[in-house]
N, C-alpha and C. Protein backbone atom coordinates (compact mmCIF):
# COMPACT_ATOMS: atom_id res chain seq x y z
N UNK A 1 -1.77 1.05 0.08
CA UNK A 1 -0.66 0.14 0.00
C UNK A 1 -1.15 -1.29 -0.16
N UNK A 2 -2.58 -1.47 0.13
CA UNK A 2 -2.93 -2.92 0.39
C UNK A 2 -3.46 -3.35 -0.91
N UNK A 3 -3.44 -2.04 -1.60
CA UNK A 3 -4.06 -2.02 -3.16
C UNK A 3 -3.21 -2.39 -4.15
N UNK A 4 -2.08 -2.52 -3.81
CA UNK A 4 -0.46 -2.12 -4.40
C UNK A 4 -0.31 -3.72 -4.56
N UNK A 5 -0.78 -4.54 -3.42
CA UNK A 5 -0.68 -5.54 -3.19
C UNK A 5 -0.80 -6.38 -3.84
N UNK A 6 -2.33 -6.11 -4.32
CA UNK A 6 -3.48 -6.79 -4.90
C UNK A 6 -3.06 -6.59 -5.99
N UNK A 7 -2.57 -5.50 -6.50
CA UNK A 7 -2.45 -5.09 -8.04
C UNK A 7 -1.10 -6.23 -8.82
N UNK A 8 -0.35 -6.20 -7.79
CA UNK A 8 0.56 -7.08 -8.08
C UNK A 8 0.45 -8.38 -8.08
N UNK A 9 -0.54 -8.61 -7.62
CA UNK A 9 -0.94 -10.02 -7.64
C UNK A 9 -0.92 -10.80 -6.64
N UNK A 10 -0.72 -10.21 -5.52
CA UNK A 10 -0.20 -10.62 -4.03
C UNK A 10 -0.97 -10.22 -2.48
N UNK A 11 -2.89 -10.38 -2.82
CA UNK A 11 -3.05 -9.42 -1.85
C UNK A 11 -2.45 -10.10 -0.70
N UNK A 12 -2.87 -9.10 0.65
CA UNK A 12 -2.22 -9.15 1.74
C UNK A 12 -3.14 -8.35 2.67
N UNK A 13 -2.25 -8.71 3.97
CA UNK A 13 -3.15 -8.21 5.07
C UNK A 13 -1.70 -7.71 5.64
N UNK A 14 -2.21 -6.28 6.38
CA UNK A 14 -1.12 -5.59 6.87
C UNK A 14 -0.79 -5.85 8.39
N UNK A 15 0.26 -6.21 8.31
CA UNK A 15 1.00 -6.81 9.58
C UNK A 15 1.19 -5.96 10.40
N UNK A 16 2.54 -4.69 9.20
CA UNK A 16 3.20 -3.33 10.36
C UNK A 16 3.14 -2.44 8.99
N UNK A 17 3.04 -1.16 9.63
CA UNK A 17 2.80 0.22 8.84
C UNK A 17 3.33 1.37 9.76
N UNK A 18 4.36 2.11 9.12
CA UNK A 18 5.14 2.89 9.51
C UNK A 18 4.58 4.31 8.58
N UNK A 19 4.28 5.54 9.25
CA UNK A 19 4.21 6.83 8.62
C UNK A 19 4.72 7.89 9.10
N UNK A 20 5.54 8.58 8.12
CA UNK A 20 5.85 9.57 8.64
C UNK A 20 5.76 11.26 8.38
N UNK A 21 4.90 12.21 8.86
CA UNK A 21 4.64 13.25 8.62
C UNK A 21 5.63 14.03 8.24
N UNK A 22 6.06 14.65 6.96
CA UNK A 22 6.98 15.30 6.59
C UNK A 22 6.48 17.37 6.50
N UNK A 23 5.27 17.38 6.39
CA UNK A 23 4.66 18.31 6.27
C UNK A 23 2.88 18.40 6.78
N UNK A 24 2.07 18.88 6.85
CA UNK A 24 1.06 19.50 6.96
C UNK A 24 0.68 18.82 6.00
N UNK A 25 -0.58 17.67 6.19
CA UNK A 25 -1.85 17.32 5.00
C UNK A 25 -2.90 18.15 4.59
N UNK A 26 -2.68 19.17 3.52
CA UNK A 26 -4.21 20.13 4.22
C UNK A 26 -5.30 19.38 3.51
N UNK A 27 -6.22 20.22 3.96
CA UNK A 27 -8.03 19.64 4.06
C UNK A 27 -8.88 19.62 2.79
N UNK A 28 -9.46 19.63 2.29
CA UNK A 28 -10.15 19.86 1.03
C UNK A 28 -9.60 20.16 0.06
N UNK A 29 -7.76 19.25 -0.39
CA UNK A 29 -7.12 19.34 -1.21
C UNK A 29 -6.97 18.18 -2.28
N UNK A 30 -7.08 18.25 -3.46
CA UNK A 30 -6.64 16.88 -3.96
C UNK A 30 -5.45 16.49 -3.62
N UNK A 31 -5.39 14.81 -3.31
CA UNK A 31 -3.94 14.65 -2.96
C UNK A 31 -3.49 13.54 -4.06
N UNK A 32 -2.15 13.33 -4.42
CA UNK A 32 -2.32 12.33 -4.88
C UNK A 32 -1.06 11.14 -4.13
N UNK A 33 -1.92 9.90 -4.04
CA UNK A 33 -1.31 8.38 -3.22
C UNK A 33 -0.46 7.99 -3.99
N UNK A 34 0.53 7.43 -3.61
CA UNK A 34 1.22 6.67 -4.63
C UNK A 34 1.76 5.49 -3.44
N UNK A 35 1.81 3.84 -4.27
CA UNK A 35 2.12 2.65 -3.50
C UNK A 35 2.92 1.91 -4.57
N UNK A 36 4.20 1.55 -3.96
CA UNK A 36 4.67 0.06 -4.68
C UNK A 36 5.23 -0.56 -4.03
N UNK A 37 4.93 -1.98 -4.24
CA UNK A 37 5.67 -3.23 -3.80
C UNK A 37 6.99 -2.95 -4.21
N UNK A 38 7.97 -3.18 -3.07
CA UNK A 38 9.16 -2.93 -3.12
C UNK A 38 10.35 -4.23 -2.75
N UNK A 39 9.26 -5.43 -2.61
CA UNK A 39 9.74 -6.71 -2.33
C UNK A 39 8.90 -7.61 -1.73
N UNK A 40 9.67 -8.73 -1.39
CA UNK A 40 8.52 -9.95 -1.36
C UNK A 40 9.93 -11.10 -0.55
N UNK A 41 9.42 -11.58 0.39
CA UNK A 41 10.43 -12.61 1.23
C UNK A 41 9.01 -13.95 1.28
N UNK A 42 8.97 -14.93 0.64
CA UNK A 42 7.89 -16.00 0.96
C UNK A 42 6.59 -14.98 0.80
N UNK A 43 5.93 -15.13 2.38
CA UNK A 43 5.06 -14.79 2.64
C UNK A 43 5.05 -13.11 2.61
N UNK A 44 6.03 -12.44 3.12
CA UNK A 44 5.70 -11.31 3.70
C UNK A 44 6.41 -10.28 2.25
N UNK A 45 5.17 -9.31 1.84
CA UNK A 45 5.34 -8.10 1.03
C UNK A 45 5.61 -6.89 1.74
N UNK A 46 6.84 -6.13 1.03
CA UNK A 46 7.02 -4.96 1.60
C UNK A 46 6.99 -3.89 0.48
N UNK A 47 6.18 -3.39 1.17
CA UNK A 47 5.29 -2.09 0.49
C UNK A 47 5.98 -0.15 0.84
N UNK A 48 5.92 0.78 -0.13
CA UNK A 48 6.53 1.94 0.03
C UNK A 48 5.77 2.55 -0.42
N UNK A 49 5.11 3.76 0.46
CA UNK A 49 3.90 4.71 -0.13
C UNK A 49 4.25 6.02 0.37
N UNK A 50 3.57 7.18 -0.27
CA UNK A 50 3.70 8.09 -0.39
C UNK A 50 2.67 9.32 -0.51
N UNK A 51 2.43 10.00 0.14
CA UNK A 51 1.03 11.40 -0.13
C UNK A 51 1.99 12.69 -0.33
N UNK A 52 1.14 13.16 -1.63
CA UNK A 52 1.87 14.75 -1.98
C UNK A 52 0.29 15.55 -2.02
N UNK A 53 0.27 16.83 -2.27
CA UNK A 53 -0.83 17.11 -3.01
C UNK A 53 -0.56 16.85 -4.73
N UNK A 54 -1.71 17.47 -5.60
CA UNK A 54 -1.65 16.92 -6.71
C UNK A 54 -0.81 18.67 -7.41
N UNK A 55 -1.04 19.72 -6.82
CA UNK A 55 -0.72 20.46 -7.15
C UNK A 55 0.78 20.50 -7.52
N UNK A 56 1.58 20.13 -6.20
CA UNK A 56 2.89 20.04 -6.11
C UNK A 56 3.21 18.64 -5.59
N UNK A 57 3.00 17.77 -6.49
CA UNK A 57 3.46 16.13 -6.69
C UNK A 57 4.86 16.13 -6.22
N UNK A 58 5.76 17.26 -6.66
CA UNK A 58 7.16 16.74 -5.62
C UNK A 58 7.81 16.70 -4.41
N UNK A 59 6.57 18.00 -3.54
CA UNK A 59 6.70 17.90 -2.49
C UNK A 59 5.83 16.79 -1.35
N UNK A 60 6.98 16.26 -1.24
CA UNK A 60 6.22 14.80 -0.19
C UNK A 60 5.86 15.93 1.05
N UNK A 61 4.76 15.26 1.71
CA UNK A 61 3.56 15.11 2.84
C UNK A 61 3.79 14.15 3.63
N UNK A 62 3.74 13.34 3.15
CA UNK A 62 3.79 11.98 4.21
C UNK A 62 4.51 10.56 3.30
N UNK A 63 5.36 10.19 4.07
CA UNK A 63 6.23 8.68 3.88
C UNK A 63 5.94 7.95 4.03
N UNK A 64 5.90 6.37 3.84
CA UNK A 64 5.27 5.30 4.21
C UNK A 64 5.88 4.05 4.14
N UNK A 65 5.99 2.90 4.84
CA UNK A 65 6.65 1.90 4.86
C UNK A 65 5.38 0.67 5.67
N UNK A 66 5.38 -0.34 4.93
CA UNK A 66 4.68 -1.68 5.27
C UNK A 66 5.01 -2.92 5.22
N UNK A 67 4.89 -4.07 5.89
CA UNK A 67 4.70 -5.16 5.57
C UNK A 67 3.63 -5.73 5.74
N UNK A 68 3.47 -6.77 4.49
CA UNK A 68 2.18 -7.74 4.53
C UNK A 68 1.96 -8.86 4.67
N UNK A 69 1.21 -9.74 4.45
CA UNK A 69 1.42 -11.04 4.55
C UNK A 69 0.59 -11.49 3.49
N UNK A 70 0.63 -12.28 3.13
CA UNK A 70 -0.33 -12.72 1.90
C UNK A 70 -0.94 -14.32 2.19
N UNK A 71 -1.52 -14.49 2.86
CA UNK A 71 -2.90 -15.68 2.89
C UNK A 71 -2.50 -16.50 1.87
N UNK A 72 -2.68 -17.72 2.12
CA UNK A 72 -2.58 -19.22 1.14
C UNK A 72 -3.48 -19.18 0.09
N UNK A 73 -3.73 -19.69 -0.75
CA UNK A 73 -4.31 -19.03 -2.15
C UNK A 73 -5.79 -19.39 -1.75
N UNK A 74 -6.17 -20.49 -1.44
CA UNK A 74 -7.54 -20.85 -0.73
C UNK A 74 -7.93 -19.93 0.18
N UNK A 75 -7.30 -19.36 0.89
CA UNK A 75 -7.95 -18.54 2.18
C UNK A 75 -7.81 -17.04 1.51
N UNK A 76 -7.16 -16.61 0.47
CA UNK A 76 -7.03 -15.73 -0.09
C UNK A 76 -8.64 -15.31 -0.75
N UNK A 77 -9.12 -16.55 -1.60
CA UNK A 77 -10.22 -16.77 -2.34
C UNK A 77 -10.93 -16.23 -1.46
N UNK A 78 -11.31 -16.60 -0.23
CA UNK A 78 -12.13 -16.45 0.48
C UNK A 78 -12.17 -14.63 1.22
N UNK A 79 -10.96 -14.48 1.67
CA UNK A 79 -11.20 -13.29 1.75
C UNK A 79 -10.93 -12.10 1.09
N UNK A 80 -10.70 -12.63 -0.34
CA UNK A 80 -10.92 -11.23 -1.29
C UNK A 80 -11.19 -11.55 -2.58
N UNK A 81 -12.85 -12.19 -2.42
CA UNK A 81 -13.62 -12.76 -3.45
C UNK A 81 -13.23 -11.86 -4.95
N UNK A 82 -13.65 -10.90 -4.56
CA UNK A 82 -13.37 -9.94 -5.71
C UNK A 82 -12.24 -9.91 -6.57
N UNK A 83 -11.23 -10.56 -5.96
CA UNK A 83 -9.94 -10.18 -6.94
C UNK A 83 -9.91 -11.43 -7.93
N UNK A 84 -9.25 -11.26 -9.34
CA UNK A 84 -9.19 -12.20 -9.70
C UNK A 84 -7.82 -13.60 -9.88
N UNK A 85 -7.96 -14.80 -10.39
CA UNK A 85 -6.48 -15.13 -9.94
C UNK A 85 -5.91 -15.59 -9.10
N UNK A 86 -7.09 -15.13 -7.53
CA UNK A 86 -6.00 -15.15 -6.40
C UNK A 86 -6.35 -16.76 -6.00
């Protein structure tokens, strides 16, 4: 979700993260993640994610709900050299 962030152009640091087990994650399965920014108030991004396996992508696994915060563009620089932009 913090990737979701970044991708959008907004990284962030996670404030609150809510999950909820809908089923059994099994073990040595491909799964596939899914994250999107689902809004933005000033500072704080709210994020909506999701785990299925890849087999059966429609059956959700696990739910997800976040907020972020996103750092001043200077302190941003600093702690996520890597991205670009920020």
């Amino acid at each position: 979700m913090g990737w979701a962030c970044a991708a959008a152009g907004t990284p962030g640091m996670t404030i609150s993260l809510q999950m909820r087990y809908h089923r059994p994650v099994p073990l040595r399965t491909p799964l596939r993640v899914h994250a999107q920014v689902t809004g933005a108030e000033n500072r704080k991004i709210s994020v909506a994610g999701s785990i299925a396996t890849e087999e059966d992508p429609s059956t959700l696994l696990v739910a997800a709900g976040g907020i972020f915060v996103s750092p001043d563009p200077a302190r941003a620089r600093a702690l996520f050299p890597s991205l670009r932009g920020t």
